[in-house]
C-alpha atoms as a PDB file:
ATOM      1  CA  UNK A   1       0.000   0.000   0.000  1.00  0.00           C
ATOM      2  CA  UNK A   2       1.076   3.756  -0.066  1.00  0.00           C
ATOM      3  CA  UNK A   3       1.301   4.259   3.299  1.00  0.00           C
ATOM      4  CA  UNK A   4       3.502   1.067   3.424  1.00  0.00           C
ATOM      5  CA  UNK A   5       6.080   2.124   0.171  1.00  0.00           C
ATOM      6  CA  UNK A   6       9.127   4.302   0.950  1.00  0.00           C
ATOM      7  CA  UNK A   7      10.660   6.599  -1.294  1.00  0.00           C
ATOM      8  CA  UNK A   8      14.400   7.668  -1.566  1.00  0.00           C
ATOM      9  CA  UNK A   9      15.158  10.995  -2.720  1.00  0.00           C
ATOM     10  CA  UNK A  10      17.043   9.400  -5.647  1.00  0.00           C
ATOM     11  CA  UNK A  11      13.923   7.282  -6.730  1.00  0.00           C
ATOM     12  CA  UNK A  12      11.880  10.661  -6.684  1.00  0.00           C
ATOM     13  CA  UNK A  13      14.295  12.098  -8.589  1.00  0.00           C
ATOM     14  CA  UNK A  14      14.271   9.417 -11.593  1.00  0.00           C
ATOM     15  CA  UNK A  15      10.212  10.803 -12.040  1.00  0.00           C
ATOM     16  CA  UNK A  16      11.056  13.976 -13.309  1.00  0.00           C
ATOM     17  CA  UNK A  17       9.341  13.927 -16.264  1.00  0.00           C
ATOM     18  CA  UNK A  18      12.637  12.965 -18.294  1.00  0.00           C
ATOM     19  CA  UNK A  19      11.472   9.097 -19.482  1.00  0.00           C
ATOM     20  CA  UNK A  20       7.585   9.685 -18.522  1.00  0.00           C
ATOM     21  CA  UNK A  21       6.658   5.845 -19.702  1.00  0.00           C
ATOM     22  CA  UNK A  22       9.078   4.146 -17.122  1.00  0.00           C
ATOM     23  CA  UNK A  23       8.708   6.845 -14.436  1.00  0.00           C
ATOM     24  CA  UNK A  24       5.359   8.492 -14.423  1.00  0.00           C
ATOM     25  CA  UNK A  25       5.851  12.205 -12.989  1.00  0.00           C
ATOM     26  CA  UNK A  26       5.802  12.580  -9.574  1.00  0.00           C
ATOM     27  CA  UNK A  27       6.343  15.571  -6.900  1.00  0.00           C
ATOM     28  CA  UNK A  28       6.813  15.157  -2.874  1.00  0.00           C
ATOM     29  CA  UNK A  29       5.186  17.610  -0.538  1.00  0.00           C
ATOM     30  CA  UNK A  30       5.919  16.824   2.463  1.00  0.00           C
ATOM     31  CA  UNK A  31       6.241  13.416   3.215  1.00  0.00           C
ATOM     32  CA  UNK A  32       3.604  12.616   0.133  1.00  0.00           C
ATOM     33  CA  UNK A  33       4.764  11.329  -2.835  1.00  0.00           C
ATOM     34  CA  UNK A  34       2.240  12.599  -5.365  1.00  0.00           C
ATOM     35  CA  UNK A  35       2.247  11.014  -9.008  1.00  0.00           C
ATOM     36  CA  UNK A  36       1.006  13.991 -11.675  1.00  0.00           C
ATOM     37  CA  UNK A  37      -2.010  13.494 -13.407  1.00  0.00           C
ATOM     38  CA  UNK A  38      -0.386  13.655 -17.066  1.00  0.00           C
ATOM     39  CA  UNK A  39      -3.079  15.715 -18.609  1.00  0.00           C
ATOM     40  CA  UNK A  40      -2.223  18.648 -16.063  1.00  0.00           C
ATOM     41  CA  UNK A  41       0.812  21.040 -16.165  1.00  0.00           C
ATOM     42  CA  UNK A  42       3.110  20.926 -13.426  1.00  0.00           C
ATOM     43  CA  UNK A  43       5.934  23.368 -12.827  1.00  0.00           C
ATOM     44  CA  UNK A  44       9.569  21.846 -14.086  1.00  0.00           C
ATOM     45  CA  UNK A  45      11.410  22.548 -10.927  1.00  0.00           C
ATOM     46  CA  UNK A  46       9.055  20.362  -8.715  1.00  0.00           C
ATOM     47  CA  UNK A  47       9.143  17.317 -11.482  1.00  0.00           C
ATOM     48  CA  UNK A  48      10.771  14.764  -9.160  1.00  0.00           C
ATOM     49  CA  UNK A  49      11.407  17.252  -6.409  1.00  0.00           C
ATOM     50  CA  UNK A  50      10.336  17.008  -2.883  1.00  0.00           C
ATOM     51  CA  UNK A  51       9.052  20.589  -2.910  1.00  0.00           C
ATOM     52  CA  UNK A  52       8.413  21.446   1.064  1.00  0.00           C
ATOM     53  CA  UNK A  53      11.429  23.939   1.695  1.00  0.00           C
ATOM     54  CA  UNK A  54      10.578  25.514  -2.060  1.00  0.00           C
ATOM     55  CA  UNK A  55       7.015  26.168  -1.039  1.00  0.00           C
ATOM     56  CA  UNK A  56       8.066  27.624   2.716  1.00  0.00           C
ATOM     57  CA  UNK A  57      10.903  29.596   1.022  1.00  0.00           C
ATOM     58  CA  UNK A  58       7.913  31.179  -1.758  1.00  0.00           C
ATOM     59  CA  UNK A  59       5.469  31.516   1.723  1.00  0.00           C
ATOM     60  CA  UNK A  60       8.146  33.197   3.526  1.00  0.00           C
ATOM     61  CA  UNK A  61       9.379  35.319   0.731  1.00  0.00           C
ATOM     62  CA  UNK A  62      12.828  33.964   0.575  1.00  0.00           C
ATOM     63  CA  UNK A  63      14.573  33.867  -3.379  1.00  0.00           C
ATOM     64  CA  UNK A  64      13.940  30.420  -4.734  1.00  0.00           C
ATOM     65  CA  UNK A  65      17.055  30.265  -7.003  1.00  0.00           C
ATOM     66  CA  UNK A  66      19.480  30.526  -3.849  1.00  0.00           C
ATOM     67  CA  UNK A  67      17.006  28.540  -1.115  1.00  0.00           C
ATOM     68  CA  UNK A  68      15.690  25.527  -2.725  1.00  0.00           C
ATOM     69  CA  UNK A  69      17.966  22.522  -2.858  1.00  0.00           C
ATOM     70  CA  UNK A  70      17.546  19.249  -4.610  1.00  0.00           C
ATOM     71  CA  UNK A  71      18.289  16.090  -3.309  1.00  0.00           C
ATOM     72  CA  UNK A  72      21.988  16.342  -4.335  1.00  0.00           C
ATOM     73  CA  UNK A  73      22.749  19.456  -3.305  1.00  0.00           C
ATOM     74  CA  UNK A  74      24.845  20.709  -0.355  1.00  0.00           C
ATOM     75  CA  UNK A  75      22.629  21.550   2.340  1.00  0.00           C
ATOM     76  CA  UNK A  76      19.381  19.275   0.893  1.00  0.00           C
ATOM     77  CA  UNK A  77      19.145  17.368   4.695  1.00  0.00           C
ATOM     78  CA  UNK A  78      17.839  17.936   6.721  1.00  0.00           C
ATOM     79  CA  UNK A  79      14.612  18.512   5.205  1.00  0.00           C
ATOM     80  CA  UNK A  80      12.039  21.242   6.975  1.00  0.00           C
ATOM     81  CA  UNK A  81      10.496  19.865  10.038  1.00  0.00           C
ATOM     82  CA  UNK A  82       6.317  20.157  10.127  1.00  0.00           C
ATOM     83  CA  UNK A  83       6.967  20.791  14.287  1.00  0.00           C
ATOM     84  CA  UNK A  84       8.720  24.408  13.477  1.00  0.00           C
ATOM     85  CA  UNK A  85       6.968  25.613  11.105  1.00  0.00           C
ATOM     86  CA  UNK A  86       4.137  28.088  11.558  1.00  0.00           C
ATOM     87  CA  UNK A  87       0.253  27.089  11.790  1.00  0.00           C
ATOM     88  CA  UNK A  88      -0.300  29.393   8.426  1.00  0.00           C
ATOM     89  CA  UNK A  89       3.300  27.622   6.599  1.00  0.00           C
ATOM     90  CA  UNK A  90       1.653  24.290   7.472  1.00  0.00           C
ATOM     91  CA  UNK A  91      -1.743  25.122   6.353  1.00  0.00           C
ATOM     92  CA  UNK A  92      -0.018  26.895   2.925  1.00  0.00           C
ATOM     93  CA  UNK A  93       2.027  23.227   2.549  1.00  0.00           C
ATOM     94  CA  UNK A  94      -1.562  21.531   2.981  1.00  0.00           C
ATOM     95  CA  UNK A  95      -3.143  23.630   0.063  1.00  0.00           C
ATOM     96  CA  UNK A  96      -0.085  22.505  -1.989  1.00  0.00           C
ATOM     97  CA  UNK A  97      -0.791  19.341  -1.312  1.00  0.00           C
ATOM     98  CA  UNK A  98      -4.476  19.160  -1.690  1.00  0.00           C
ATOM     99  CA  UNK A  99      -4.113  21.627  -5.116  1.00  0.00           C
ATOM    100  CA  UNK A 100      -2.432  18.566  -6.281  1.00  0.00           C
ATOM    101  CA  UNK A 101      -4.719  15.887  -5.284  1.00  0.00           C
ATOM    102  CA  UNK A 102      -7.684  17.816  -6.613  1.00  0.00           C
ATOM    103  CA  UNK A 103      -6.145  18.098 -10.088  1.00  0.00           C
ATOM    104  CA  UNK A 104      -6.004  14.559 -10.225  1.00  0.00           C
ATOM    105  CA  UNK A 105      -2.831  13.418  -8.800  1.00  0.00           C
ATOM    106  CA  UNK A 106      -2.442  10.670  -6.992  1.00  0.00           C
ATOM    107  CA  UNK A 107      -0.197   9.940  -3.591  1.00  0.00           C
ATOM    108  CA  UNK A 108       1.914   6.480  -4.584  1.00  0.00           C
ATOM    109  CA  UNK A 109       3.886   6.743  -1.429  1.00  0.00           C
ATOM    110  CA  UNK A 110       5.658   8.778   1.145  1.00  0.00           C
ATOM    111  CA  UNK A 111       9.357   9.876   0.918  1.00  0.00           C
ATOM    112  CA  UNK A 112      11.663   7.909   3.852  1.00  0.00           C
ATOM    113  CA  UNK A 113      14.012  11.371   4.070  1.00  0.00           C
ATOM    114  CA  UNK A 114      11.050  13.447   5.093  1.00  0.00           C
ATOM    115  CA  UNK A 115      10.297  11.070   7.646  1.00  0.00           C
ATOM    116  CA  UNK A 116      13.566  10.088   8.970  1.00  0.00           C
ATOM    117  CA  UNK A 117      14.350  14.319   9.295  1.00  0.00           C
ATOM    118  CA  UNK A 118      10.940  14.767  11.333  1.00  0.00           C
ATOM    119  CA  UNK A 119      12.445  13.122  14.737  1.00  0.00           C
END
């Protein structure tokens, strides 16, 4: 089931859209994975991205080119922990996730990094 199938942040990265057939599209907000429905446009930078500090950086103002760092990046872990952030930053990273969900995409699992950086 979903709830039972981890993610790396390497396997998320092989769905970015590159080879669509083998690795359907998928985002991660949050700990969600979130497959793309293929019919609706997603922005490039969160094709196979775990997009949770992006979308707090955007909420808090903060540049996106020098604040948002993919999985292989210096600095990528750990990943934004729900406990510190705000009651409106979690409620903005909800709407993220739900603007997903209600354009047809589809949660396939949850990403093991997120998790493991929560404790």
């Amino acid at each position: 089931t979903r709830k039972d199938e981890l993610w790396s942040a390497e396997k998320l990265a092989q769905h970015d859209g590159s080879d669509p057939d083998n690795f359907p599209t998928c985002t991660s907000i949050m700990q969600y994975v979130v497959q793309i429905n293929k019919e609706k446009w997603i922005f490039g930078s969160w094709k196979g991205h775990n997009v949770t500090r992006r979308n707090l950086c955007q909420f808090q103002g903060k540049s996106l080119d020098t604040n948002d760092i993919r999985y292989d990046g210096p600095g990528y872990r750990p990943l934004p922990k729900l406990c510190e952030c705000s009651e409106d930053e979690r409620e903005y990273l909800m709407q993220s996730l739900e603007g997903q969900l209600h354009r047809g995409g589809n949660i396939v699992a949850q990403l093991e990094p997120f998790l493991a950086d929560q404790n």
